[in-house]
Protein backbone atom coordinates (compact mmCIF):
# COMPACT_ATOMS: atom_id res chain seq x y z
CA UNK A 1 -98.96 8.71 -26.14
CA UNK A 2 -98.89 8.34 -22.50
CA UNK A 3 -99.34 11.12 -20.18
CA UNK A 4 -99.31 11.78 -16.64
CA UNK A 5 -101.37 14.35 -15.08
CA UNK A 6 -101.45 15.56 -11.65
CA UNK A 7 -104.43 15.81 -10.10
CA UNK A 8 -104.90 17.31 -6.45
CA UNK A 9 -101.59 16.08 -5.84
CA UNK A 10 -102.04 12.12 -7.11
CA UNK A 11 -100.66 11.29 -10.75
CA UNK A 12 -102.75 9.55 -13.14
CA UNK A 13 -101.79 8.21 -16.40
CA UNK A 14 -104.05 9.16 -19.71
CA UNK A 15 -103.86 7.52 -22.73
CA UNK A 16 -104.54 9.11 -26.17
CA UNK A 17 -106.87 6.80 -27.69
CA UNK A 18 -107.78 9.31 -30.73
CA UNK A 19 -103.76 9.88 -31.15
CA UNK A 20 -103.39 5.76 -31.47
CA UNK A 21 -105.87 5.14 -34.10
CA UNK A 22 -104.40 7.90 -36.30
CA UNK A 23 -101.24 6.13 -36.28
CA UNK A 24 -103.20 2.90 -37.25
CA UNK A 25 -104.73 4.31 -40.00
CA UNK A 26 -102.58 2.25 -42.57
CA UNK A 27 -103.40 -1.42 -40.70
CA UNK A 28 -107.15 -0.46 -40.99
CA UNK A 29 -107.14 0.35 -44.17
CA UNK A 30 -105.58 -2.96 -45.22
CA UNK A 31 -107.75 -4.50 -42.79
CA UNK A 32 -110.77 -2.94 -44.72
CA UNK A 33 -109.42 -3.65 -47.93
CA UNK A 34 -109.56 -7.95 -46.96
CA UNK A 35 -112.96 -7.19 -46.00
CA UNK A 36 -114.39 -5.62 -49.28
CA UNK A 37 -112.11 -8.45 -50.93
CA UNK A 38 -114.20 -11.64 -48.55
CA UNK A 39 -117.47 -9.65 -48.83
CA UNK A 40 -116.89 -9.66 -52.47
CA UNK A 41 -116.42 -13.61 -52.38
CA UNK A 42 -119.43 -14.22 -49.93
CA UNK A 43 -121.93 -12.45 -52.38
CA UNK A 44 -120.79 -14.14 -55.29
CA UNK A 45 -121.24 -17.62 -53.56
CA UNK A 46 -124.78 -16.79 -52.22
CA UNK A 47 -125.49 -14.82 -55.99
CA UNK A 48 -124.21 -18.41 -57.88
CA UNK A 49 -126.13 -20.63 -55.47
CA UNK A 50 -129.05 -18.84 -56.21
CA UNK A 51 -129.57 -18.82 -52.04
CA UNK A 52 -133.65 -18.30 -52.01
CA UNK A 53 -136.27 -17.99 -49.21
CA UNK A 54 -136.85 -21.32 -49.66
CA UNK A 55 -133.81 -22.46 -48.36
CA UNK A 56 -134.39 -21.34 -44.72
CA UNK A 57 -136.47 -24.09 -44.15
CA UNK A 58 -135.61 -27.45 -43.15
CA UNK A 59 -137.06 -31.06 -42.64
CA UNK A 60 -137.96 -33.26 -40.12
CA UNK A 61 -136.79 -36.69 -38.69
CA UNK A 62 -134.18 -38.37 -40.59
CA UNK A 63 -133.38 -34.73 -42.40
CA UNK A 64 -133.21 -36.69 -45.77
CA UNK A 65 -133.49 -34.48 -49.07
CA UNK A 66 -133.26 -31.04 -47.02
CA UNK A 67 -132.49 -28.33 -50.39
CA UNK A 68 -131.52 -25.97 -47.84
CA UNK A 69 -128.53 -28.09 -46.37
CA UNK A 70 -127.69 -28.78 -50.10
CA UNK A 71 -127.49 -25.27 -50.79
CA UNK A 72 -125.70 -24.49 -48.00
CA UNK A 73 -122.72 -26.81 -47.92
CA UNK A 74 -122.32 -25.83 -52.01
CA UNK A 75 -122.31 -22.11 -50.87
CA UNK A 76 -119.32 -23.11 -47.85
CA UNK A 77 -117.71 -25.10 -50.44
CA UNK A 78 -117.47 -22.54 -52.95
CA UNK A 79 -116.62 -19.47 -50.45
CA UNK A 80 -113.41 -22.14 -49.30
CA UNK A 81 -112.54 -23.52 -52.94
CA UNK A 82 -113.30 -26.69 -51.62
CA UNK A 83 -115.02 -29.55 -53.74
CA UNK A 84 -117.07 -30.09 -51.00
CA UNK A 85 -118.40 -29.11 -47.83
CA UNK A 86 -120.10 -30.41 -44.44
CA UNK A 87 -121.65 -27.23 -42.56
CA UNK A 88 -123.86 -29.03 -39.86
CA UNK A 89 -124.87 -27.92 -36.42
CA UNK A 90 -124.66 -31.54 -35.21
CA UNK A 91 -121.14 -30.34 -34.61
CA UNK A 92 -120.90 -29.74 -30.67
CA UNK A 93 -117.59 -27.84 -30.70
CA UNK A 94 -114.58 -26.93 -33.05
CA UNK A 95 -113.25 -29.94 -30.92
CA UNK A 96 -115.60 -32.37 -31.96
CA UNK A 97 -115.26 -30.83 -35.76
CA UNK A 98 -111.89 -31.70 -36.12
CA UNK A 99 -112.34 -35.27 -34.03
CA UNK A 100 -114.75 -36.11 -36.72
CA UNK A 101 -112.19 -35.16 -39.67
CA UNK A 102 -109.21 -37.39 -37.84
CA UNK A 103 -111.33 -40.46 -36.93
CA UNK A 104 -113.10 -39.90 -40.17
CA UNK A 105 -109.70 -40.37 -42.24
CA UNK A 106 -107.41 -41.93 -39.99
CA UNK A 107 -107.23 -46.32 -39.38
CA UNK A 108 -105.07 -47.97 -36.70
CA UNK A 109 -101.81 -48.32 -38.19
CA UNK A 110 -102.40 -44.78 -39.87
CA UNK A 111 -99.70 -41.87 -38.97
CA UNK A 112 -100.66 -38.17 -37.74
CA UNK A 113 -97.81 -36.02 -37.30
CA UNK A 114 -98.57 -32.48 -35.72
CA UNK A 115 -95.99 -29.74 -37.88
CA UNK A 116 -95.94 -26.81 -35.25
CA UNK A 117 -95.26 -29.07 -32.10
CA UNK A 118 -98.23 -29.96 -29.33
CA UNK A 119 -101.56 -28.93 -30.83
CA UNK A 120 -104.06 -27.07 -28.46
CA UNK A 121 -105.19 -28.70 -25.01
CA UNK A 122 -108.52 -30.32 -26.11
CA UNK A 123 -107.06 -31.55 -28.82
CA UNK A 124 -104.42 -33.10 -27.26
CA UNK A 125 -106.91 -35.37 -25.88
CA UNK A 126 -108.62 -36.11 -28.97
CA UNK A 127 -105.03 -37.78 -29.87
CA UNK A 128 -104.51 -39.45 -26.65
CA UNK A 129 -101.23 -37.78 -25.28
CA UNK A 130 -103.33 -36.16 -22.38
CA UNK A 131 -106.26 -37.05 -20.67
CA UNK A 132 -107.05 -39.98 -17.68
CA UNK A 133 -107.23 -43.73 -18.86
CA UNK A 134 -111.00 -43.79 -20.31
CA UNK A 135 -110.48 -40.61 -22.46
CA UNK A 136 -107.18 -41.90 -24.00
CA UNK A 137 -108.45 -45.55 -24.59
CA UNK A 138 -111.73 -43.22 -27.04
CA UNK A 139 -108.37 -41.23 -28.37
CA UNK A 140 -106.50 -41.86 -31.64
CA UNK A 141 -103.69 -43.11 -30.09
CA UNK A 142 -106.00 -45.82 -28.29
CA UNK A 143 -107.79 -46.91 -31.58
CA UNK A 144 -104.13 -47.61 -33.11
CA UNK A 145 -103.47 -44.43 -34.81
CA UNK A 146 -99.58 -43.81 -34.47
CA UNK A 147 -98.57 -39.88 -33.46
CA UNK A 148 -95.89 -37.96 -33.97
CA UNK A 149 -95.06 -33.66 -33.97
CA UNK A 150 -92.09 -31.49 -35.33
CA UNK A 151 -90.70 -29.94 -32.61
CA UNK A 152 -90.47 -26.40 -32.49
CA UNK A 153 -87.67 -24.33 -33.79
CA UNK A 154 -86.22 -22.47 -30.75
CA UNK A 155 -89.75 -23.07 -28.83
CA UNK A 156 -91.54 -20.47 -31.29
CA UNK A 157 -91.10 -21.52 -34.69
CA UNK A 158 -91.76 -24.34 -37.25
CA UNK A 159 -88.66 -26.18 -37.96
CA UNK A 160 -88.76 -26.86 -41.89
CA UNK A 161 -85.83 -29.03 -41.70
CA UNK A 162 -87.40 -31.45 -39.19
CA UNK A 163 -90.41 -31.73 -40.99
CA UNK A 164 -88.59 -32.68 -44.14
CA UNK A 165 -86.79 -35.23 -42.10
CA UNK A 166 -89.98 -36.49 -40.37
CA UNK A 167 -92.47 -36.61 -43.99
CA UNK A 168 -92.29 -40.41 -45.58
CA UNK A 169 -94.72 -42.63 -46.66
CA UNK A 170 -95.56 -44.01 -43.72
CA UNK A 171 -97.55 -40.50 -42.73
CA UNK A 172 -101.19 -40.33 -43.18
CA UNK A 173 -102.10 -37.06 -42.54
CA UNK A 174 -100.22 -34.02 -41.33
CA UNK A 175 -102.26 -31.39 -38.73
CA UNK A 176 -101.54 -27.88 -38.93
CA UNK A 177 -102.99 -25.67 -36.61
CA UNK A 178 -103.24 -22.42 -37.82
CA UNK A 179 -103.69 -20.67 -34.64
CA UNK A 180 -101.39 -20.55 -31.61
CA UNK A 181 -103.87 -22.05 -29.18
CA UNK A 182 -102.53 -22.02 -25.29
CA UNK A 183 -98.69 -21.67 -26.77
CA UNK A 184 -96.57 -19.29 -27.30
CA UNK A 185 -95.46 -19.99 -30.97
CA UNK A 186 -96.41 -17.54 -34.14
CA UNK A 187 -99.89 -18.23 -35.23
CA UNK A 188 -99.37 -19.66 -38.59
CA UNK A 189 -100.01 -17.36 -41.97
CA UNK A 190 -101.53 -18.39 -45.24
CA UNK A 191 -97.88 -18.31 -46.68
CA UNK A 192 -96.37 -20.73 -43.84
CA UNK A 193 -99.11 -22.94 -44.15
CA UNK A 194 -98.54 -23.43 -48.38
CA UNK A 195 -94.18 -23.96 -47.23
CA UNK A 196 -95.76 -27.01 -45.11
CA UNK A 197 -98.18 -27.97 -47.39
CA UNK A 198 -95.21 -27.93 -50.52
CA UNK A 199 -92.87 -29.85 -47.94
CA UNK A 200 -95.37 -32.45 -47.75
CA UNK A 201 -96.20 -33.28 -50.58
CA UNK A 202 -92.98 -33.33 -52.06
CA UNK A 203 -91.71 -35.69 -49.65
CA UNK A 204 -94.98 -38.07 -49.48
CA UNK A 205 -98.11 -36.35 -52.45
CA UNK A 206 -100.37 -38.81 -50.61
CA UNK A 207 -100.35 -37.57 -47.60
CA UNK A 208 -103.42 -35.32 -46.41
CA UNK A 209 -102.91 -32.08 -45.14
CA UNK A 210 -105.55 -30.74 -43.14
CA UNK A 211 -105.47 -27.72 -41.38
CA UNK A 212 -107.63 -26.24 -38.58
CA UNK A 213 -108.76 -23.07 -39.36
CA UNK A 214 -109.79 -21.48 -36.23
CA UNK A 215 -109.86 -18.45 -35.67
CA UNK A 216 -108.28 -17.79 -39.21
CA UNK A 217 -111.43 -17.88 -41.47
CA UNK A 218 -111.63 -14.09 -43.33
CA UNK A 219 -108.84 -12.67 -41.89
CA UNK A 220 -106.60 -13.03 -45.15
CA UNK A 221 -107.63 -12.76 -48.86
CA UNK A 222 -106.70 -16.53 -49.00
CA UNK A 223 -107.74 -19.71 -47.40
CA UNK A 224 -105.53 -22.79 -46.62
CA UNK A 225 -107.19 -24.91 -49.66
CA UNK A 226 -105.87 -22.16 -51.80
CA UNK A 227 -102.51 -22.88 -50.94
CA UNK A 228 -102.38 -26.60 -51.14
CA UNK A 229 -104.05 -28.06 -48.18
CA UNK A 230 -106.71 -31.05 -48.25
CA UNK A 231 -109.44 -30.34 -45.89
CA UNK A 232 -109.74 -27.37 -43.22
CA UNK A 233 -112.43 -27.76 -40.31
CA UNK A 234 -113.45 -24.92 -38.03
CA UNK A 235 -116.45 -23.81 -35.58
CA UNK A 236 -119.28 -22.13 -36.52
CA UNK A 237 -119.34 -19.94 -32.88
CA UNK A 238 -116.08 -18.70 -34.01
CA UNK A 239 -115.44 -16.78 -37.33
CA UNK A 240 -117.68 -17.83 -40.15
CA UNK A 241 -121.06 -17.66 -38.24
CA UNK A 242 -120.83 -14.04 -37.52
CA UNK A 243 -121.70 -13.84 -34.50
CA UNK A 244 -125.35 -14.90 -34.78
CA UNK A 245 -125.26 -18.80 -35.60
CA UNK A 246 -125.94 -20.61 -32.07
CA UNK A 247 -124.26 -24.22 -32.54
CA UNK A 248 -121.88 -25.87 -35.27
CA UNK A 249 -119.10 -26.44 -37.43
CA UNK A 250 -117.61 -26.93 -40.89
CA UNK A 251 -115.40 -29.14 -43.29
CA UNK A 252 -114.43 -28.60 -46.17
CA UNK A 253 -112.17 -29.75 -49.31
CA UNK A 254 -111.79 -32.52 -50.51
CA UNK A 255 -114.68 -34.46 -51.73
CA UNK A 256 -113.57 -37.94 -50.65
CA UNK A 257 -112.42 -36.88 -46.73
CA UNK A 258 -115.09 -34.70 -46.27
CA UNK A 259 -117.30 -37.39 -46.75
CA UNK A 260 -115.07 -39.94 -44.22
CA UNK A 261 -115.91 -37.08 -41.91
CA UNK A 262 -119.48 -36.93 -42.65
CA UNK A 263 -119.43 -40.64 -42.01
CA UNK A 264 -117.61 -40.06 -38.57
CA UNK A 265 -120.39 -37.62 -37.87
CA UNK A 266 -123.06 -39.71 -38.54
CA UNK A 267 -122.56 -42.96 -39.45
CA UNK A 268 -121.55 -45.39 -42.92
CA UNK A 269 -124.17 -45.26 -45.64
CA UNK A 270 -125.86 -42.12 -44.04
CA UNK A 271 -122.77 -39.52 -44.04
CA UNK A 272 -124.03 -36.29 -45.40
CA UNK A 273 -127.45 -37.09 -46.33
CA UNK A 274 -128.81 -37.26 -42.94
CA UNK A 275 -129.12 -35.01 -40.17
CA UNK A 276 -132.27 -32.43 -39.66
CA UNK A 277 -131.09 -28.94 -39.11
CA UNK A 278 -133.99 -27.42 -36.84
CA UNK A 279 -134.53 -24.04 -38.72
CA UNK A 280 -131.22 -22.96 -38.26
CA UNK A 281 -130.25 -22.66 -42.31
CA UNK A 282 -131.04 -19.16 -42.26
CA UNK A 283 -128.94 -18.35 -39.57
CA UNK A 284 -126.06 -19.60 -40.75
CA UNK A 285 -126.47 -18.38 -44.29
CA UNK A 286 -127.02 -15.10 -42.63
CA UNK A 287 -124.08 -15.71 -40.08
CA UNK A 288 -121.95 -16.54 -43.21
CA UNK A 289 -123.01 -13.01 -45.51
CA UNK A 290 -121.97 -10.98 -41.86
CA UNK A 291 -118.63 -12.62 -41.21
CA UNK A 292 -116.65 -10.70 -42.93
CA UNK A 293 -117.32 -7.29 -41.74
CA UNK A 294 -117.06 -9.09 -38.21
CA UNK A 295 -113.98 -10.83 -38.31
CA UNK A 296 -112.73 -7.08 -39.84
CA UNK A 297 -114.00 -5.69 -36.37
CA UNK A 298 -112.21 -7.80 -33.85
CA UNK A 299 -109.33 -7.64 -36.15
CA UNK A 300 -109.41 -4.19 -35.53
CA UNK A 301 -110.07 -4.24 -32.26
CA UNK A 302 -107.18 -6.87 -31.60
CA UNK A 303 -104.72 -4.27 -33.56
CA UNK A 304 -105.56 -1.97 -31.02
CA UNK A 305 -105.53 -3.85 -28.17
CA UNK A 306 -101.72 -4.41 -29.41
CA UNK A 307 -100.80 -1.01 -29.76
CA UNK A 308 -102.13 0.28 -25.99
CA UNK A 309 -100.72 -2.55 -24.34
CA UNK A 310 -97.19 -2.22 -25.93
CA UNK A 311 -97.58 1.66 -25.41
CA UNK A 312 -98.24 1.01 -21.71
CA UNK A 313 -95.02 -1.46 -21.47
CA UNK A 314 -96.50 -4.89 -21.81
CA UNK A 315 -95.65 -7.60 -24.82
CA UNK A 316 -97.89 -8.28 -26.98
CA UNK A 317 -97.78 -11.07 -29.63
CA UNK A 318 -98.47 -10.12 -32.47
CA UNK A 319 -97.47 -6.51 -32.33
CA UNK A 320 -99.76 -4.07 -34.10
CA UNK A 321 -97.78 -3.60 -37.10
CA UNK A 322 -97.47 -7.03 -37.79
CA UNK A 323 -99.85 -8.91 -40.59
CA UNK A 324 -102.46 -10.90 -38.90
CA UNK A 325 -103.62 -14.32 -39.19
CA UNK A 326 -106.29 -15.18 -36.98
CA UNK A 327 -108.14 -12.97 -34.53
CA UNK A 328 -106.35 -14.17 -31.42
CA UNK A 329 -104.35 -11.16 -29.32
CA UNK A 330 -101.95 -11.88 -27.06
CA UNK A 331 -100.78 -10.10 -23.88
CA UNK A 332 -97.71 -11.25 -21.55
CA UNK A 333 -98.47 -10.19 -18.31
CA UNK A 334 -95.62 -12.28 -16.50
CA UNK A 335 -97.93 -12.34 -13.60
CA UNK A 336 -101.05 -14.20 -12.59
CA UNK A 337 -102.80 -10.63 -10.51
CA UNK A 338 -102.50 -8.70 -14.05
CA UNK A 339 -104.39 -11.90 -16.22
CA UNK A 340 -106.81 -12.52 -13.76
CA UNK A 341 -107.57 -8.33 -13.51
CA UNK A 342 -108.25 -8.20 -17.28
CA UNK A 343 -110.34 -11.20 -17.78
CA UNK A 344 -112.08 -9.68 -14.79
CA UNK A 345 -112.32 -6.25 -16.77
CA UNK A 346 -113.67 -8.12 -19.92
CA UNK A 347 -116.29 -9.80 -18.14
CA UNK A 348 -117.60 -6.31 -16.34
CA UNK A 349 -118.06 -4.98 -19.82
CA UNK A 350 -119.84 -7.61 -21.74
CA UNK A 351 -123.31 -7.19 -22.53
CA UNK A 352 -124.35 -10.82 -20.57
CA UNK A 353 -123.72 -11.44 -17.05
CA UNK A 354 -121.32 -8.30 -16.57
CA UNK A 355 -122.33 -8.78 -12.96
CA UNK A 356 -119.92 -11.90 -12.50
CA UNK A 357 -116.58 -12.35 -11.59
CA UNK A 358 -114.96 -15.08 -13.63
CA UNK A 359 -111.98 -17.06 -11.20
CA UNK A 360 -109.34 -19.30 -12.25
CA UNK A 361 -110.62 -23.04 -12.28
CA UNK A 362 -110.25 -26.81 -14.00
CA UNK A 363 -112.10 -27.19 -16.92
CA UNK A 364 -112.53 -30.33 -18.84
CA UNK A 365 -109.60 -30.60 -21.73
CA UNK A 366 -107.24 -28.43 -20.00
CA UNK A 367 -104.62 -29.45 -17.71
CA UNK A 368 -103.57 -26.40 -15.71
CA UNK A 369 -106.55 -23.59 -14.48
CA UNK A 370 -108.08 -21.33 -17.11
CA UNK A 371 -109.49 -18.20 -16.21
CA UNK A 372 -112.03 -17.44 -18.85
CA UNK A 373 -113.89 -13.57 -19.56
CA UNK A 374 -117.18 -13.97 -22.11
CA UNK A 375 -120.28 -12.40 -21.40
CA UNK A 376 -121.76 -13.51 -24.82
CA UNK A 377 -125.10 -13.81 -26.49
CA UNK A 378 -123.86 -17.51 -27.55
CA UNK A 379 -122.38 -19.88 -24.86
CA UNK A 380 -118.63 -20.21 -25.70
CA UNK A 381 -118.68 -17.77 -28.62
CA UNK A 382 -115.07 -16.68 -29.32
CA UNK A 383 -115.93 -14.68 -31.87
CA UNK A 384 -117.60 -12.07 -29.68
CA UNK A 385 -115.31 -10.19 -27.28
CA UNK A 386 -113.73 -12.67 -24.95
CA UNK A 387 -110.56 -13.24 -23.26
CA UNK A 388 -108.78 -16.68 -21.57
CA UNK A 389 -105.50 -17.60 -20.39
CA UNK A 390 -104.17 -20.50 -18.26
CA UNK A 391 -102.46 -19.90 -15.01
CA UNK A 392 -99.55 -20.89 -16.08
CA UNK A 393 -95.93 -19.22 -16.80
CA UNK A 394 -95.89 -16.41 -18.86
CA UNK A 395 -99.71 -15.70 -17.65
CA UNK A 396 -100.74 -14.60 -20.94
CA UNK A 397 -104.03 -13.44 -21.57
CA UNK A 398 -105.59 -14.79 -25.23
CA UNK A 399 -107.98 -12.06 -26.50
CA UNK A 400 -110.21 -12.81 -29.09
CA UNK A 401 -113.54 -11.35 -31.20
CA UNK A 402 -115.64 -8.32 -30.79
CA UNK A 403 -118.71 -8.11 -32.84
CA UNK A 404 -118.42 -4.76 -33.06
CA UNK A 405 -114.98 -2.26 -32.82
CA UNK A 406 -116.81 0.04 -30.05
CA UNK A 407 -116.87 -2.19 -27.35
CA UNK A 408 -113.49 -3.52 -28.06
CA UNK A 409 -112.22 0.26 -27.06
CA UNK A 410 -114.47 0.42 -24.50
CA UNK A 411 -112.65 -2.41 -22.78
CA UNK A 412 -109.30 -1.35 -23.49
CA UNK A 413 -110.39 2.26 -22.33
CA UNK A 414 -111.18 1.07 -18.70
CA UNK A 415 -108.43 -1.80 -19.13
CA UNK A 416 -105.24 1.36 -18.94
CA UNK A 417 -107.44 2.65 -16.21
CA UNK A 418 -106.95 -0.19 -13.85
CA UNK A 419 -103.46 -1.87 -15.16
C-alpha cells in the first residue's frame, strides 16, 4: 500500500489511493445500500405528506397557521417514527436543541443521569458541572435538577451493570449521547442504544429516554425511536439538512415532550404554533430529500480517511472495517504538531477562506484549546468537511462531513503528503 520511491537521491513515500478503495469495495457497498434504504424512507414521507409548492412559503409576525411548518414537522416526524416533531430554525445550535428538550421536561427535584459518562463540553454546561458562576446558576443543576452519569467501563465503554444499579424511580430522564463528542469512548450504535433503552425501562418504564442524535441521523437503516427511545434532538447544520439548510434544529418523538420542548422554545400557551420561519421551508425540505446521499458521502469519505491513516501507522477510531454510527472519524496523533498540521491541511482545502490558518484557542463551552479546520458555505456546518480536536492528551483530531466524496480524497491525498 505504501511505497517508497527514490527520487534524485531523497525517498518519498506514495500511497495507492486506487489500490485502497478496491479493498473498500464491500464497506461502500453497504454504505450505498443504507442510502437507497433512507432515500427510500425520505420519498415516501415527502410522497404521503403530499409536500407541494405551496409549502415553501411562510408567514409573517407571530408565524401563526404557517401550512408549510405543519407539513414539515409531519414529514420529520414520519421520516423518525416519531408522533411528533419540532423542526424550527429558531434553534441557534444542536446545543440550544437539546437545552430546550432538558429544561422543557425536566423540574427541580427531577433526575438526569448521563449513561456513557460526561456528555460533550457544551453540554456539560447546559447541566451545570462546568462553566463560571453565572452560566451554572442558568444550568440544570442551578434550577434544582439533580445529575448523575454511569461511569465508563474501563474509560471506553458503557457499563450495563452500573446503569442497572443506578435506574430507580427517582430518575427522570436518562441522556444518551450517541456520538463520542471530545472523548475517547465508542460512539454509540443503534443496537447499544435499544440495550440502554430496555435497561431503563425495565428498571423504571417512566423514565424518558432521550437521545442526541448528532451526527448519527442516516447513517444506519434505524433511528433511536425505533429502538425504544422517547425523544431524539439534533442540528439541522449537521446531518439532516444536507448541507444546504443555513440555521436550526429538530425534536422529535413523543407527542407530549416534544411539546414541553416547544414550550421551552417559545414559551407556555404558544409552544409549536408560533414562530415565523423566514422562507426557509424549502430549504430544509430540500436539505431533508439530499441528506441521505450526503451523510453516504462523508461516510465514505470517513471510511477512507480510516484506512490511509491506519495504513500510514496512526490509530484511528473507528477502524475502516468497523460498522459506523455517526459520521465522526477519529485520528490519534499522540502529539499536538501532527493535530494542529491536519486541521491546518483541512482548512487549505476548503472551498471558503482556504487562505487562513486556523490556531489553537479558547472558545466558549470548552475548557481546554480547540483547534478547529471548516472552510464551509454555512458557519459551523459539521456536516461539510471539517475537522477539530482539543489540545489535550491523546491530541486527537475529530473529522467529520464532506458534502461530496471528492474533496474528502483530495484532503487525505495532500494529508500523506505532509504527515
Amino acid at each position: 500500500m505504501i511505497l517508497v520511491l527514490a527520487d534524485k537521491g531523497k525517498f518519498i513515500m506514495y500511497y495507492d489511493f486506487k489500490k485502497a478503495e478496491k479493498e473498500l469495495e464491500k464497506e461502500f457497498d453497504y454504505i450505498n445500500e443504507v442510502r437507497d434504504y433512507n432515500q427510500r424512507k425520505v420519498l415516501e414521507a415527502f410522497y404521503d405528506n403530499r409536500v407541494a409548492p405551496e409549502h415553501f412559503y411562510t408567514v409573517s409576525g407571530y408565524g401563526h397557521d404557517d401550512l408549510g411548518r405543519e407539513v414539515l414537522d409531519k414529514t420529520f416526524a414520519q421520516v423518525f417514527k416519531a408522533e411528533k416533531a419540532l423542526v424550527r430554525i429558531h434553534f441557534a445550535s444542536g446545543t440550544h436543541t437539546l437545552a430546550c428538550a432538558l429544561f422543557g421536561n425536566l423540574r427541580p427535584g427531577d433526575k438526569l443521569v448521563s449513561v456513557a459518562g460526561a456528555p460533550y463540553d457544551t453540554m456539560q454546561e447546559v447541566i451545570g458541572t462546568a462553566g463560571d458562576k453565572e452560566t451554572k446558576r442558568s444550568s440544570l443543576i442551578g434550577q434544582g435538577v439533580l445529575y448523575d452519569e454511569v461511569p465508563l467501563l474501563n474509560g471506553s465503554d458503557v457499563d450495563y451493570d452500573k446503569l442497572e444499579q443506578m435506574i430507580d424511580e427517582t430518575v427522570t430522564m436518562v441522556l444518551i449521547q450517541r456520538s463520542k463528542g471530545y472523548s475517547t469512548r465508542k460512539s454509540l450504535s443503534i443496537d447499544d442504544i435499544e440495550r440502554i433503552c430496555k435497561i431503563v425501562k425495565s428498571k423504571n418504564p417512566e423514565c424518558i429516554c432521550f437521545v442526541d442524535n448528532c451526527y448519527g441521523e442516516f447513517v444506519d437503516k434505524r433511528e433511536p425511536l425505533e429502538v425504544g427511545a422517547d425523544l431524539i434532538g439534533g442540528s439541522l447544520i449537521k446531518n439532516p439538512g444536507g448541507g444546504i439548510v443555513e440555521a436550526g434544529g429538530y425534536i422529535a418523538g413523543k407527542e407530549l415532550y416534544v411539546e414541553r420542548a416547544a414550550n421551552r422554545l417559545t414559551a407556555p400557551g404558544i409552544g409549536s404554533e408560533g414562530g415565523a420561519m423566514f422562507n426557509q421551508h424549502r430549504l430544509i425540505f430540500q436539505g431533508l430529500f439530499m441528506a441521505p446521499s450526503v451523510v453516504s458521502e462523508a461516510v465514505k469519505g470517513a471510511v477512507l480517511a480510516a484506512k490511509v491513516f491506519e495504513d500510514i501507522g496512526f490509530n484511528s477510531i473507528p477502524k475502516h472495517d468497523e460498522k459506523r454510527t455517526d459520521i465522526i472519524q477519529n485520528i490519534i496523533f499522540g502529539e499536538a504538531e501532527k493535530l494542529e498540521e491536519f486541521c491546518r491541511t483541512i482548512q487549505s482545502l476548503s472551498p471558503v477562506n482556504g487562505y487562513v490558518t486556523p490556531i489553537p484557542e479558547y472558545i466558549p463551552g470548552y475548557e481546554d484549546k480547540v483547534i478547529m479546520a471548516g472552510g464551509t458555505f454555512i458557519e459551523g456546518s459539521t456536516i461539510e468537511l471539517s475537522a477539530d480536536g482539543p489540545m489535550r492528551a491523546p491530541y486527537a483530531v475529530y473529522m467529520q462531513g464532506g458534502l461530496n466524496y471528492a474533496h474528502v480524497k483530495i484532503c487525505l491525498e495532500e494529508m500523506v503528503k505532509k504527515l
